[in-house]
Protein backbone atom coordinates (compact mmCIF):
# COMPACT_ATOMS: atom_id res chain seq x y z
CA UNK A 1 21.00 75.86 26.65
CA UNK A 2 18.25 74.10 25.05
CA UNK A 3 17.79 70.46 25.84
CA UNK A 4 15.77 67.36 24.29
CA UNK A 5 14.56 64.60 26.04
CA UNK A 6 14.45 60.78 24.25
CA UNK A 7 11.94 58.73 25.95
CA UNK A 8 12.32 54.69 25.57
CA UNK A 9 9.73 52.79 26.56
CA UNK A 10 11.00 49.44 27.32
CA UNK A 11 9.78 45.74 28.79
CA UNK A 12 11.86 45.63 31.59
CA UNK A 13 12.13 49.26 31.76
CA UNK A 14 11.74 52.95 30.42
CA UNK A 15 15.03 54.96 29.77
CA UNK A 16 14.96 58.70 29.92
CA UNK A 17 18.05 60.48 28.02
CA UNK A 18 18.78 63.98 27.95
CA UNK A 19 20.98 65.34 25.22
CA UNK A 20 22.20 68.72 24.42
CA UNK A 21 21.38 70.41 20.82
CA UNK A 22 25.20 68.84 19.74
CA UNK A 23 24.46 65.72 21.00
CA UNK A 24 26.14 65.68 23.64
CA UNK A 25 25.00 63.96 26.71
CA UNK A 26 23.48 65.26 30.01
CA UNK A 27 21.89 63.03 31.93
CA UNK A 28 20.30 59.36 31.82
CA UNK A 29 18.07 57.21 33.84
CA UNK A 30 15.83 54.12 33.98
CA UNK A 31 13.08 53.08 35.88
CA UNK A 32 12.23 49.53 35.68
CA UNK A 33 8.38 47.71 36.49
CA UNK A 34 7.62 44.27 35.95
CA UNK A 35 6.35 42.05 32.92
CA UNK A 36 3.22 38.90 33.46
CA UNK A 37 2.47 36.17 32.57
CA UNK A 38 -1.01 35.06 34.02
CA UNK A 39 -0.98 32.30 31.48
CA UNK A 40 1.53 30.15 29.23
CA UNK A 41 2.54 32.19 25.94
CA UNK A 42 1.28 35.19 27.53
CA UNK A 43 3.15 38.32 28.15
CA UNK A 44 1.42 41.54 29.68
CA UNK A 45 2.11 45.23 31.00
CA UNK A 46 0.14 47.79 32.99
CA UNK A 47 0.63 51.07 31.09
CA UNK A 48 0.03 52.70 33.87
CA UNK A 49 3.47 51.72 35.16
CA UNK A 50 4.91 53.22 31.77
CA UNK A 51 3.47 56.57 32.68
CA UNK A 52 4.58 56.18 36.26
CA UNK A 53 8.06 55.30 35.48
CA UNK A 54 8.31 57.94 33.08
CA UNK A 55 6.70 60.78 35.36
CA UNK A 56 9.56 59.11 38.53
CA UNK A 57 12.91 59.16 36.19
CA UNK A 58 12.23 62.44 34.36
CA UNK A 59 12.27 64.86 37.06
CA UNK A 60 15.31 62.79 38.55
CA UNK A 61 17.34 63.11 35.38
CA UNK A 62 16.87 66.89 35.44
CA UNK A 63 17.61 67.38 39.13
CA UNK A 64 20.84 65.12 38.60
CA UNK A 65 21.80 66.91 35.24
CA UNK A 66 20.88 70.40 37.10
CA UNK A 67 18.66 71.10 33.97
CA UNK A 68 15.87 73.61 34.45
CA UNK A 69 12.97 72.53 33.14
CA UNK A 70 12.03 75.24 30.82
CA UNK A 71 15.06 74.56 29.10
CA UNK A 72 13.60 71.18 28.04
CA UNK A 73 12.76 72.07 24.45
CA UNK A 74 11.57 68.90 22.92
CA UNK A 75 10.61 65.03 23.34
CA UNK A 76 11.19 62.12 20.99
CA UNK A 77 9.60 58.72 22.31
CA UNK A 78 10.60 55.42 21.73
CA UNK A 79 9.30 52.05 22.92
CA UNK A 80 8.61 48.40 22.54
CA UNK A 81 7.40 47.59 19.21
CA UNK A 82 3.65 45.82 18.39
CA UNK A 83 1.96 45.75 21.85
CA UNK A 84 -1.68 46.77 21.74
CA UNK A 85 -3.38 49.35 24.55
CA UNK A 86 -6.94 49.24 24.15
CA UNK A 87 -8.46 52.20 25.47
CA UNK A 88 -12.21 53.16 26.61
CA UNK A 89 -14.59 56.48 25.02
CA UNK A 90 -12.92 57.57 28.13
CA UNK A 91 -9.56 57.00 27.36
CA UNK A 92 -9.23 54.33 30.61
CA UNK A 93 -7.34 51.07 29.50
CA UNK A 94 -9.53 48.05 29.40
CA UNK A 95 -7.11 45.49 30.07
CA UNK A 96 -3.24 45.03 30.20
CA UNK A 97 -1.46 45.17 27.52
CA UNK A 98 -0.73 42.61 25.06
CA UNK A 99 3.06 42.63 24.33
CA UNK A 100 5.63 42.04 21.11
CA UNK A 101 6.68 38.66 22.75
CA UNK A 102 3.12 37.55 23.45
CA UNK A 103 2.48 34.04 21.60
CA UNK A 104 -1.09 33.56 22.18
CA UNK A 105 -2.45 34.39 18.42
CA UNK A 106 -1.01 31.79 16.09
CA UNK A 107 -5.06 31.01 15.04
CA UNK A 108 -5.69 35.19 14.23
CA UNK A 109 -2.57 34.65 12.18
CA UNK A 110 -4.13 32.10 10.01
CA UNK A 111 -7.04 34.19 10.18
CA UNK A 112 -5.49 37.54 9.06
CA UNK A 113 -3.89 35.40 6.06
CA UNK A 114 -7.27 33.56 5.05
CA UNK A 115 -8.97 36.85 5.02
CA UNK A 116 -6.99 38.88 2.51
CA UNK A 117 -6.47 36.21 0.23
CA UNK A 118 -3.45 33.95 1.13
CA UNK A 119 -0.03 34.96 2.69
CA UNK A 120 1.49 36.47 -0.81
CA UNK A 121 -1.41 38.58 -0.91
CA UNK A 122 -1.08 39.93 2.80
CA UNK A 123 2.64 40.71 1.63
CA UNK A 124 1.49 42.69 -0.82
CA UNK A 125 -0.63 44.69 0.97
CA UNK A 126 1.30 44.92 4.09
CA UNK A 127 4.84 44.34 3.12
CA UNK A 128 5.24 41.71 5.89
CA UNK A 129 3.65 38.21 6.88
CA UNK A 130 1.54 37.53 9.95
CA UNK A 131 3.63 37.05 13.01
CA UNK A 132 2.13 36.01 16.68
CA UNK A 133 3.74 39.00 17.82
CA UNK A 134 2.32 41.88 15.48
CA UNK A 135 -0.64 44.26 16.63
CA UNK A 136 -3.45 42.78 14.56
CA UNK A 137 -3.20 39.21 15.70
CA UNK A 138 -4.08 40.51 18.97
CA UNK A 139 -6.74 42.75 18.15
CA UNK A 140 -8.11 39.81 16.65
CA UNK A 141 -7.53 38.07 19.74
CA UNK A 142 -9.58 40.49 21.62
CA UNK A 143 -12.40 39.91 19.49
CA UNK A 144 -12.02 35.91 19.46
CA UNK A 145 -11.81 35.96 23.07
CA UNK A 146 -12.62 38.99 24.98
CA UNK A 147 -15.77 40.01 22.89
CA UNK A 148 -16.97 41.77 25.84
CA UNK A 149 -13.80 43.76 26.08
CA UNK A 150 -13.76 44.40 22.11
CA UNK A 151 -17.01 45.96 22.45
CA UNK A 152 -15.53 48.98 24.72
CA UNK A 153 -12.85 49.63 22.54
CA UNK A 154 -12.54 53.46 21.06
CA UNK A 155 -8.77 53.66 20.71
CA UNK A 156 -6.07 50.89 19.90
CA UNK A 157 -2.53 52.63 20.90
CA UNK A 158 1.17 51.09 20.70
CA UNK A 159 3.13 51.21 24.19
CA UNK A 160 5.02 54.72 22.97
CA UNK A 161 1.74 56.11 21.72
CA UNK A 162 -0.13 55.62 25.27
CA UNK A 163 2.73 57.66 26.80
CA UNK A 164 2.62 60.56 24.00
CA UNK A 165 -1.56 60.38 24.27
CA UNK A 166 -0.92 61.28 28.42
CA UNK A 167 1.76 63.84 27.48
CA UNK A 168 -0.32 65.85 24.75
CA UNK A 169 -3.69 64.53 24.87
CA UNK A 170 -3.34 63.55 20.80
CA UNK A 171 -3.59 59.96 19.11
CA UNK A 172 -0.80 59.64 17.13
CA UNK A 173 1.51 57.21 16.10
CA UNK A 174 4.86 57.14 13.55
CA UNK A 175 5.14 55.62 10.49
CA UNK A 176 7.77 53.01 11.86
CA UNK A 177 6.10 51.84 14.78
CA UNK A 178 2.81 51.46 12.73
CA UNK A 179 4.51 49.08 9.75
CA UNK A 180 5.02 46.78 12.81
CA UNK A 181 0.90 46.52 12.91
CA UNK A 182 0.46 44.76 10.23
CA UNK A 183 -2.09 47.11 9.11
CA UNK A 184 -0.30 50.20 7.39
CA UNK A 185 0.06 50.31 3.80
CA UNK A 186 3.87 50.60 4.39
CA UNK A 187 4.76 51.67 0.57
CA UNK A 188 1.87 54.40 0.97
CA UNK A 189 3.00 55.29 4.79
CA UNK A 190 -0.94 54.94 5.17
CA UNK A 191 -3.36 52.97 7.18
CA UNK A 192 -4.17 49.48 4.85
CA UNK A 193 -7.83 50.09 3.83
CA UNK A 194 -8.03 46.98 1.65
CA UNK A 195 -6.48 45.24 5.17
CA UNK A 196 -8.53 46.81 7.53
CA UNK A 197 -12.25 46.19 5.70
CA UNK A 198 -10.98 42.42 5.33
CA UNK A 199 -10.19 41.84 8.99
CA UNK A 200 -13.87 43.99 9.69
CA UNK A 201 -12.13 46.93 11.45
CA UNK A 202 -12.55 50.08 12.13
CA UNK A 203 -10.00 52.75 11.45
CA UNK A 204 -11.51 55.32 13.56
CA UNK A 205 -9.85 53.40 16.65
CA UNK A 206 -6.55 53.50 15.14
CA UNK A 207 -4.25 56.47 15.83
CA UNK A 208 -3.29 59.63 13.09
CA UNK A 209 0.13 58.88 11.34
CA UNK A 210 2.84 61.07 11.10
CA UNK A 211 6.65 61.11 9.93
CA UNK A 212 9.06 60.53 13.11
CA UNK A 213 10.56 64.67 13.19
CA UNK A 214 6.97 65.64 13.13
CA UNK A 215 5.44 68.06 15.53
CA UNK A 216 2.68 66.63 16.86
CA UNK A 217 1.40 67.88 20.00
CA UNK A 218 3.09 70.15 23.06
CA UNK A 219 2.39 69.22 26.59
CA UNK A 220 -0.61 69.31 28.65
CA UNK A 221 -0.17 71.31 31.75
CA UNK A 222 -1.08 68.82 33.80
CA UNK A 223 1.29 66.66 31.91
CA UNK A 224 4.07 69.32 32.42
CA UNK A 225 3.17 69.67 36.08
CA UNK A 226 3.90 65.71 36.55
CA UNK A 227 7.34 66.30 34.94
CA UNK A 228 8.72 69.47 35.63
CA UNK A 229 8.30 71.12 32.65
CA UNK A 230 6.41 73.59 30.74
CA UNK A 231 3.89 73.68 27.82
CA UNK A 232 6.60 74.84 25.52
CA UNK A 233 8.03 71.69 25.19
CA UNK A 234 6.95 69.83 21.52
CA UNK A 235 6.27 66.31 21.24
CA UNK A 236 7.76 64.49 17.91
CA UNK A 237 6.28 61.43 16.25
CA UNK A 238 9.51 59.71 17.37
CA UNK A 239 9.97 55.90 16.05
CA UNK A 240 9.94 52.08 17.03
CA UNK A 241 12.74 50.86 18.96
CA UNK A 242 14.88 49.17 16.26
CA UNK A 243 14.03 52.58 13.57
CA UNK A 244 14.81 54.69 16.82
CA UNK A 245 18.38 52.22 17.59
CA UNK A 246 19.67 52.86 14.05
CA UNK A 247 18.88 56.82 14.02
CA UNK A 248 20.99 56.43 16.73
CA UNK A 249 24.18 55.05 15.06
CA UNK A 250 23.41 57.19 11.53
CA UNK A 251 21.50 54.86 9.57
CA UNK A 252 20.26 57.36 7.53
CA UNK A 253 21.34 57.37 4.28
CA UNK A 254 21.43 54.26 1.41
CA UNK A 255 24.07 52.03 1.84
CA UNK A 256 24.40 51.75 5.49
CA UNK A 257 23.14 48.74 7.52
CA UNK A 258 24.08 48.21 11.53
CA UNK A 259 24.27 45.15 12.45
CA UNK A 260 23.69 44.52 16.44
CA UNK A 261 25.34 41.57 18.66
CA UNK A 262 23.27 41.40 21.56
CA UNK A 263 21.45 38.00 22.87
CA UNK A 264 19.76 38.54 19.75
CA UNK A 265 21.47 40.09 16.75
CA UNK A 266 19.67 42.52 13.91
CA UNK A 267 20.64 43.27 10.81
CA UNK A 268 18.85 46.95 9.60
CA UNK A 269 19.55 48.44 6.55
CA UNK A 270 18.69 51.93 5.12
CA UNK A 271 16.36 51.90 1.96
CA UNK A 272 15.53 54.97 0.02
CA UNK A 273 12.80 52.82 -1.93
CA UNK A 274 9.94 50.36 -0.95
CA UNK A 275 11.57 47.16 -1.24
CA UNK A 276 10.13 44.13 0.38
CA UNK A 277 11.01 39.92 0.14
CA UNK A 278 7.97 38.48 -1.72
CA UNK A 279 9.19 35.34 0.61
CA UNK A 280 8.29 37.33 3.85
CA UNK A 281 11.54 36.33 4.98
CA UNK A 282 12.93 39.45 6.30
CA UNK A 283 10.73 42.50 7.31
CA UNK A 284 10.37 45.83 5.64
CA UNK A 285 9.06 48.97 7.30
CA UNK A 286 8.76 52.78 6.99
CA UNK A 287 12.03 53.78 8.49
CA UNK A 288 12.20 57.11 10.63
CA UNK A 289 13.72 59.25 8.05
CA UNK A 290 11.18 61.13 5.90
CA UNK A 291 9.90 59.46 3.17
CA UNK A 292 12.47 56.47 3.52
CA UNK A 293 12.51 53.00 4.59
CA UNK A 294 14.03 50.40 5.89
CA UNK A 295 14.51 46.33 5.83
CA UNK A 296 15.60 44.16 9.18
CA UNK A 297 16.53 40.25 9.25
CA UNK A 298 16.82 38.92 12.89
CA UNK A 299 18.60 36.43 14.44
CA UNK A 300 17.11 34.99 17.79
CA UNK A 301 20.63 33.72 19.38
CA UNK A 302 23.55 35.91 18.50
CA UNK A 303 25.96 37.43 21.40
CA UNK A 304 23.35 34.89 23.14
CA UNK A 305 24.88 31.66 21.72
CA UNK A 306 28.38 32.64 22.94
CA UNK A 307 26.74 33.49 26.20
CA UNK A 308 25.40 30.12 26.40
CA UNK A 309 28.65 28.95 25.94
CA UNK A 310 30.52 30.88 28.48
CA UNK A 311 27.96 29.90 31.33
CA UNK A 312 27.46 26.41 30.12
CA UNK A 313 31.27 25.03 29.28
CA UNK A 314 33.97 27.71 30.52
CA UNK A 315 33.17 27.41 34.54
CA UNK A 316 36.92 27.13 35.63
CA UNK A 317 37.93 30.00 32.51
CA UNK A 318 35.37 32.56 34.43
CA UNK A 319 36.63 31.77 37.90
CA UNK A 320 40.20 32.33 36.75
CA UNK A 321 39.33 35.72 34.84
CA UNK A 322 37.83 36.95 37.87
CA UNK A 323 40.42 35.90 40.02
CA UNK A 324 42.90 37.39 38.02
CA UNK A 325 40.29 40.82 37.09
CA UNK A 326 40.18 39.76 33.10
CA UNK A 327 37.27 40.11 30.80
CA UNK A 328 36.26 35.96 29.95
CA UNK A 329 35.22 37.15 26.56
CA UNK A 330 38.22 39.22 25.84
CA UNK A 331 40.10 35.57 26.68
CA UNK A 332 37.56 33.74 24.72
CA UNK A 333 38.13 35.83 21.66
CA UNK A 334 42.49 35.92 21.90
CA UNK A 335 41.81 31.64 21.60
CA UNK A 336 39.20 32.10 18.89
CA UNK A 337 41.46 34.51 17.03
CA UNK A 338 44.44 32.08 17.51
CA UNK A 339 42.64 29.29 15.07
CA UNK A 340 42.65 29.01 11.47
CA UNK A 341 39.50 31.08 9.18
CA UNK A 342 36.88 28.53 8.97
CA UNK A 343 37.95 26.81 12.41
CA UNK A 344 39.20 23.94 10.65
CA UNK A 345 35.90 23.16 9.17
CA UNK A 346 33.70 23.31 12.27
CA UNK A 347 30.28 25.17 11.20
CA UNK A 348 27.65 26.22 14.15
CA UNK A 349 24.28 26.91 13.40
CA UNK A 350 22.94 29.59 16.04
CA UNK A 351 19.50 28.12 16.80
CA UNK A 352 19.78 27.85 20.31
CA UNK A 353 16.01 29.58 20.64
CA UNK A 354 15.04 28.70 17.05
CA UNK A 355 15.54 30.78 14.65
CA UNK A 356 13.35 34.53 12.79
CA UNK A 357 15.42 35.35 9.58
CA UNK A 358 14.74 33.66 6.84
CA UNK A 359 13.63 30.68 8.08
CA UNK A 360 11.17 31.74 11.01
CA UNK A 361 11.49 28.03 12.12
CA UNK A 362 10.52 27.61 16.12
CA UNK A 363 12.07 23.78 15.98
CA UNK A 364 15.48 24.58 14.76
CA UNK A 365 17.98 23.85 16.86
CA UNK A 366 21.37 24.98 17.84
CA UNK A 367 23.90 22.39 15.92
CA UNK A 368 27.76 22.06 15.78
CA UNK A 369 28.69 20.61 12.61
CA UNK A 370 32.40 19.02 11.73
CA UNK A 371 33.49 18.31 15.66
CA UNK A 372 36.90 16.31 15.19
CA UNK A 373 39.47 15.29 18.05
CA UNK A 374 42.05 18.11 16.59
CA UNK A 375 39.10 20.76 18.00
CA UNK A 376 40.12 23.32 20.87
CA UNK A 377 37.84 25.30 23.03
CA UNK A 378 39.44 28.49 20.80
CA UNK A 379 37.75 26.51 17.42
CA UNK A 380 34.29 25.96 19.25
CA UNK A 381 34.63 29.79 20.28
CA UNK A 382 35.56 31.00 16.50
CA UNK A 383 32.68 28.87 14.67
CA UNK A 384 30.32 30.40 17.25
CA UNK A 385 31.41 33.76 16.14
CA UNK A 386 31.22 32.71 12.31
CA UNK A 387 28.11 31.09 12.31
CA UNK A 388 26.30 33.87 14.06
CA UNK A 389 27.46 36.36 10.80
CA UNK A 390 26.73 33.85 8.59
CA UNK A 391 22.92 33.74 9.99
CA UNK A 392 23.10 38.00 9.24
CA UNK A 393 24.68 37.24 6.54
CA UNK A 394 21.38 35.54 5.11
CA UNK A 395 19.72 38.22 5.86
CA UNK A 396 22.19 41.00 4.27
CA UNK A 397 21.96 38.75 0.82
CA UNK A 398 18.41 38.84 0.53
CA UNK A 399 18.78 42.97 0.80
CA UNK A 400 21.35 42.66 -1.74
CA UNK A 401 19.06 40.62 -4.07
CA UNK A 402 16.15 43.14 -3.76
CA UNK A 403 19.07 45.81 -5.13
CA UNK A 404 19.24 47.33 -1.73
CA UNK A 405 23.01 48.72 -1.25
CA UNK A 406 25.50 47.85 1.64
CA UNK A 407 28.30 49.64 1.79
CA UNK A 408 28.90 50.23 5.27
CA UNK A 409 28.12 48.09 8.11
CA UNK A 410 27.87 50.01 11.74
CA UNK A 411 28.57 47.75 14.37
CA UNK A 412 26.93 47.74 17.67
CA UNK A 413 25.32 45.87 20.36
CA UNK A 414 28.17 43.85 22.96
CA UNK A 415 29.55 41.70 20.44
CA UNK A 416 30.66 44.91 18.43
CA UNK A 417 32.91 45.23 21.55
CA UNK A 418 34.93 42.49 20.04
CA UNK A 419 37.62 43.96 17.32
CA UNK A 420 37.56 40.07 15.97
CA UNK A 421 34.46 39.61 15.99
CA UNK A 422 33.46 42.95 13.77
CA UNK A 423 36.61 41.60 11.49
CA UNK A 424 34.61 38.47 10.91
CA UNK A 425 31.52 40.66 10.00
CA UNK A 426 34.13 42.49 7.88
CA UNK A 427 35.32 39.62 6.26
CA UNK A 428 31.83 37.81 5.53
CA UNK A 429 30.08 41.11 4.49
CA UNK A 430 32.44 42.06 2.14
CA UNK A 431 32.06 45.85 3.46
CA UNK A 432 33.87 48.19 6.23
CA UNK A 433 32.82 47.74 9.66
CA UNK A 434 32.62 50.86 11.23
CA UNK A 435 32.27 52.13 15.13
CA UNK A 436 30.09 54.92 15.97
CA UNK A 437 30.94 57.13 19.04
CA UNK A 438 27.68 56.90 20.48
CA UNK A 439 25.48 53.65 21.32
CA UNK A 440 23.02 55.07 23.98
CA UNK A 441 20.52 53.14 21.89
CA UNK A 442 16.83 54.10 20.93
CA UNK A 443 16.58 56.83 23.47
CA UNK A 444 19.34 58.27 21.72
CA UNK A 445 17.98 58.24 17.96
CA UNK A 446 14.21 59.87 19.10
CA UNK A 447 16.21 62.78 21.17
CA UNK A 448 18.06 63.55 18.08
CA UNK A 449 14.44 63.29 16.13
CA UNK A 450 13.58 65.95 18.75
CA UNK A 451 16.18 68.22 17.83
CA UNK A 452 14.91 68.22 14.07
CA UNK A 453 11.04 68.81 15.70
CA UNK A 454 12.81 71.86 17.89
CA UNK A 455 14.06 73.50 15.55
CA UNK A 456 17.63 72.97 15.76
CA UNK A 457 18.51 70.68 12.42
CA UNK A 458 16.83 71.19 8.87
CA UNK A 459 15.95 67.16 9.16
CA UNK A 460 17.47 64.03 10.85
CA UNK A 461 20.52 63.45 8.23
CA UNK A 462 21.46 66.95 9.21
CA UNK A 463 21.43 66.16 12.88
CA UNK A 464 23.21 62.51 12.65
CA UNK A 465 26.05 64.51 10.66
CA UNK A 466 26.43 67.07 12.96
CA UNK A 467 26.24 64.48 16.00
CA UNK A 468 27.81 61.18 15.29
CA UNK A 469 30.79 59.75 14.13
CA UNK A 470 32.84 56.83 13.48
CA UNK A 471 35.61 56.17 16.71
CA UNK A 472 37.37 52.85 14.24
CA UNK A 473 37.25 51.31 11.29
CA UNK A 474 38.04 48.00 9.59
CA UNK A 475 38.22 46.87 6.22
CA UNK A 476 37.98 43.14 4.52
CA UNK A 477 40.38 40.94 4.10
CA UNK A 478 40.19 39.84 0.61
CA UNK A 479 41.88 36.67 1.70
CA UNK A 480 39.57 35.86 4.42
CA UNK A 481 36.79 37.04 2.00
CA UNK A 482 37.46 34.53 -0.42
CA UNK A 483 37.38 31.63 2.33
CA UNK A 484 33.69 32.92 3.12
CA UNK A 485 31.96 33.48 0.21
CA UNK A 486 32.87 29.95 -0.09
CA UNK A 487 31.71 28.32 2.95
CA UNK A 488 28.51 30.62 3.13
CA UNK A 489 27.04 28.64 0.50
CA UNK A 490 27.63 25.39 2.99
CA UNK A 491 26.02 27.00 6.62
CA UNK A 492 23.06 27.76 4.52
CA UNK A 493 22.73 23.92 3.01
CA UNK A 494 23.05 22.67 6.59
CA UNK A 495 19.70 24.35 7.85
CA UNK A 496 18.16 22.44 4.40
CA UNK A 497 19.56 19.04 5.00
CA UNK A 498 18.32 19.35 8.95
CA UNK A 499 15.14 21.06 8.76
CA UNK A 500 13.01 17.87 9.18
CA UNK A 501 15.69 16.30 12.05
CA UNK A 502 15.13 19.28 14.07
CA UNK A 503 11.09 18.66 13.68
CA UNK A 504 11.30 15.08 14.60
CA UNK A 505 13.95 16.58 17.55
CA UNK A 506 11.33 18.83 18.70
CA UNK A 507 8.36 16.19 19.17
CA UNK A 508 11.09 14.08 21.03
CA UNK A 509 11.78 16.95 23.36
């Protein structure tokens, strides 16, 4: 039996899967390391603790699978998007890595933008706008502050990339994970020349690009030794985490988006052209299927917000569901579904951490808006729920207005756990809601990336066909529909007609 490996490399942890050629899976397992902070806005990682994780939970997930490791055909690797390794002419790391929620570069953003001519222009270029967490703010950062450092460097690597360089010895990084740079040309799938000679570096340090089903390397032996494997086994160019997530549920094709409900929620949609938001209000990258791409709007408070809720205001609910073994949410969503659409006119905006997509505004706030004495705990609940699809919602109209199709919506993450809740996304999309059978996550989408590398599957559509599936499916209400297209229009003025309250908030705070 011939078995592929996906390879996630986390922040709190790496996950190792191992799937069978028919997806099926064999054997899983994570091994966690910490995350610092040696100073406020900072956020750092040892990549040696990567490597060691990866070289502890591999061998484990074989022995517990009983896989041999010569049938270990191929890896797919997956990881944390944006964080920068610097590595030495010897290939030792000069200092920890700088991660994706690292907030230390807002001047090298203003710097990235003054340099190529003005934010519209760096859209252009790049397809996205400079963000404190992208890779080229902090290679600027370097320089700014660490000149001694910047002098060593020979090789800049993302977090997956370090791991592949110690598996095959080779430099290499996937189209997806590089458009999160801020240096690839992302409608060429090229590094940004124009970019890089305006920000004065060097593309030698940068890795080779490839497609994500590439073959692009085999393992060392010493690499093999460390696992319990053999040479045999090919490496793939495998894909960001969020390109890697939807490979995983069959986002492969145009007109699907998922959508995922975790503390955060994302909305990623297929696109088989370049299309990017001239506003910089949602981000557009190579996706992981050849040639293809894909755009993402993200919202920073999603399953999070009714999280919040739950821990904050529903105490004596919890200690009652676990008295009597019930889910709270399960009981939180029978009293949401119990009110009227529209929860008698009570909106929530989700800015409980600020909010990414479209407004990328740090000093919004969370907000419940229309609070009257008739209002139950079940309303609050239900305009939770509404108000976090209406923030994806934002971000699925600006793909529609760039002619990107959405036809199907895959729902995942643990608010997709909720059959009310994906009826709301239903409703407010104006598109079936489907479940896929698998949600194993980006671990999941580069194994099945490894399958196309080994040989098994012509390409990566072939191998989500033959692999996943839809378990349910719901369809709008046209009803329900109706009522949303028509309050949409009011969320969205409410985040206009408070955007300088929540500043003045802010300074207050």
């Amino acid at each position: 039996m011939n078995v592929y490996l996906g390879i996630d490399v986390g922040t709190s942890g790496t996950k190792v899967l191992a799937i069978s050629a028919d997806g099926k899976i064999l054997g899983a397992g994570l091994g966690e390391y910490p995350c610092y902070a040696p100073r406020p806005l900072w956020s750092e990682q040892n990549p040696d603790d990567w490597w060691n994780a990866v070289v502890r939970v591999v061998p484990q997930v074989l022995e517990k699978a009983n896989i041999k490791g010569s049938d270990v055909k191929g890896i797919g690797l997956s990881g944390q998007m944006h964080g920068s390794v610097f590595l030495d002419k010897n290939d030792a790391v000069i200092r920890p890595a700088i991660l994706w929620n690292d907030q230390r570069t807002a001047k090298e953003c203003a710097e990235i933008e003054e340099a190529v001519g003005g934010r519209e222009q760096l859209i252009k270029l790049v397809a996205n706008p400079a963000m404190s967490g992208f890779t080229a703010p902090k290679i600027l950062w370097l320089r700014n502050n660490e000149p001694e450092n910047f002098d060593k460097v020979a090789k800049i690597l993302l977090p997956k990339d370090e791991i592949r360089r110690r598996l095959t010895g080779e430099y290499v990084s996937d189209v997806s994970d590089a458009s999160g740079t801020l240096l690839l040309d992302v409608a060429g799938r090229r590094w940004s020349k124009e970019t890089l000679s305006a920000l004065g570096l060097d593309e030698s340090t940068l890795p080779t690009v490839c497609e994500s089903e590439d073959v692009v390397g085999r393992l060392t032996q010493s690499a093999a030794d460390a696992l319990g494997l053999t040479t045999d086994c090919v490496v793939v160019g495998g894909a960001g985490d969020c390109a890697a997530g939807a490979i995983g549920v069959g986002i492969v094709r145009s007109g699907a988006l998922s959508t995922s409900l975790g503390t955060s929620g994302v909305a990623f949609v297929h696109s088989d052209e370049v299309r990017y938001d001239p506003l910089g209000r949602v981000h557009t990258f190579c996706h992981a299927v050849r040639g293809k791409w894909h755009m993402m709007g993200v919202t920073l408070s999603a399953a999070g917000s009714l999280q919040w809720f739950r821990n904050a205001l529903c105490g004596e609910l919890r200690e009652r569901a676990d008295a009597a073994g019930q889910d709270v949410y399960a009981l939180l969503g029978d009293e949401a579904a119990q009110t009227p659409i529209g929860a008698d006119g009570l909106f929530f905006l989700p800015y409980l951490s600020g909010e990414r997509t479209p407004h990328a505004d740090p000093n919004a706030r969370g907000s419940f808006v229309g609070l009257t004495l008739a209002h139950t705990r079940g309303h609050v609940v239900r305009s939770i729920m509404e108000g976090v699809v209406f923030s994806l919602r934002e971000a699925i109209e600006i793909f529609r207005g760039l002619d990107v199709p959405v036809a199907e919506i895959r729902a995942t993450g643990g608010g997709a756990k909720s059959p009310f809740w994906r009826q709301i996304q239903a409703d407010a999309f104006n598109a079936r809601v489907v479940t896929p059978n698998s949600e194993e996550g980006p671990a999941f989408g580069v194994a099945l990336l490894a399958t196309v590398g080994g040989g098994e599957y012509a390409n990566i559509q072939e191998a989500c066909d033959a692999t996943i599936s839809s378990v349910s499916e719901l369809q709008p209400n046209p009803e329900a529909k109706c009522f949303y297209d028509k309050a949409f229009p009011v969320y969205q003025k409410l985040y206009r007609s408070l955007k300088d309250d929540f500043k003045t908030i802010s300074e207050l705070a």
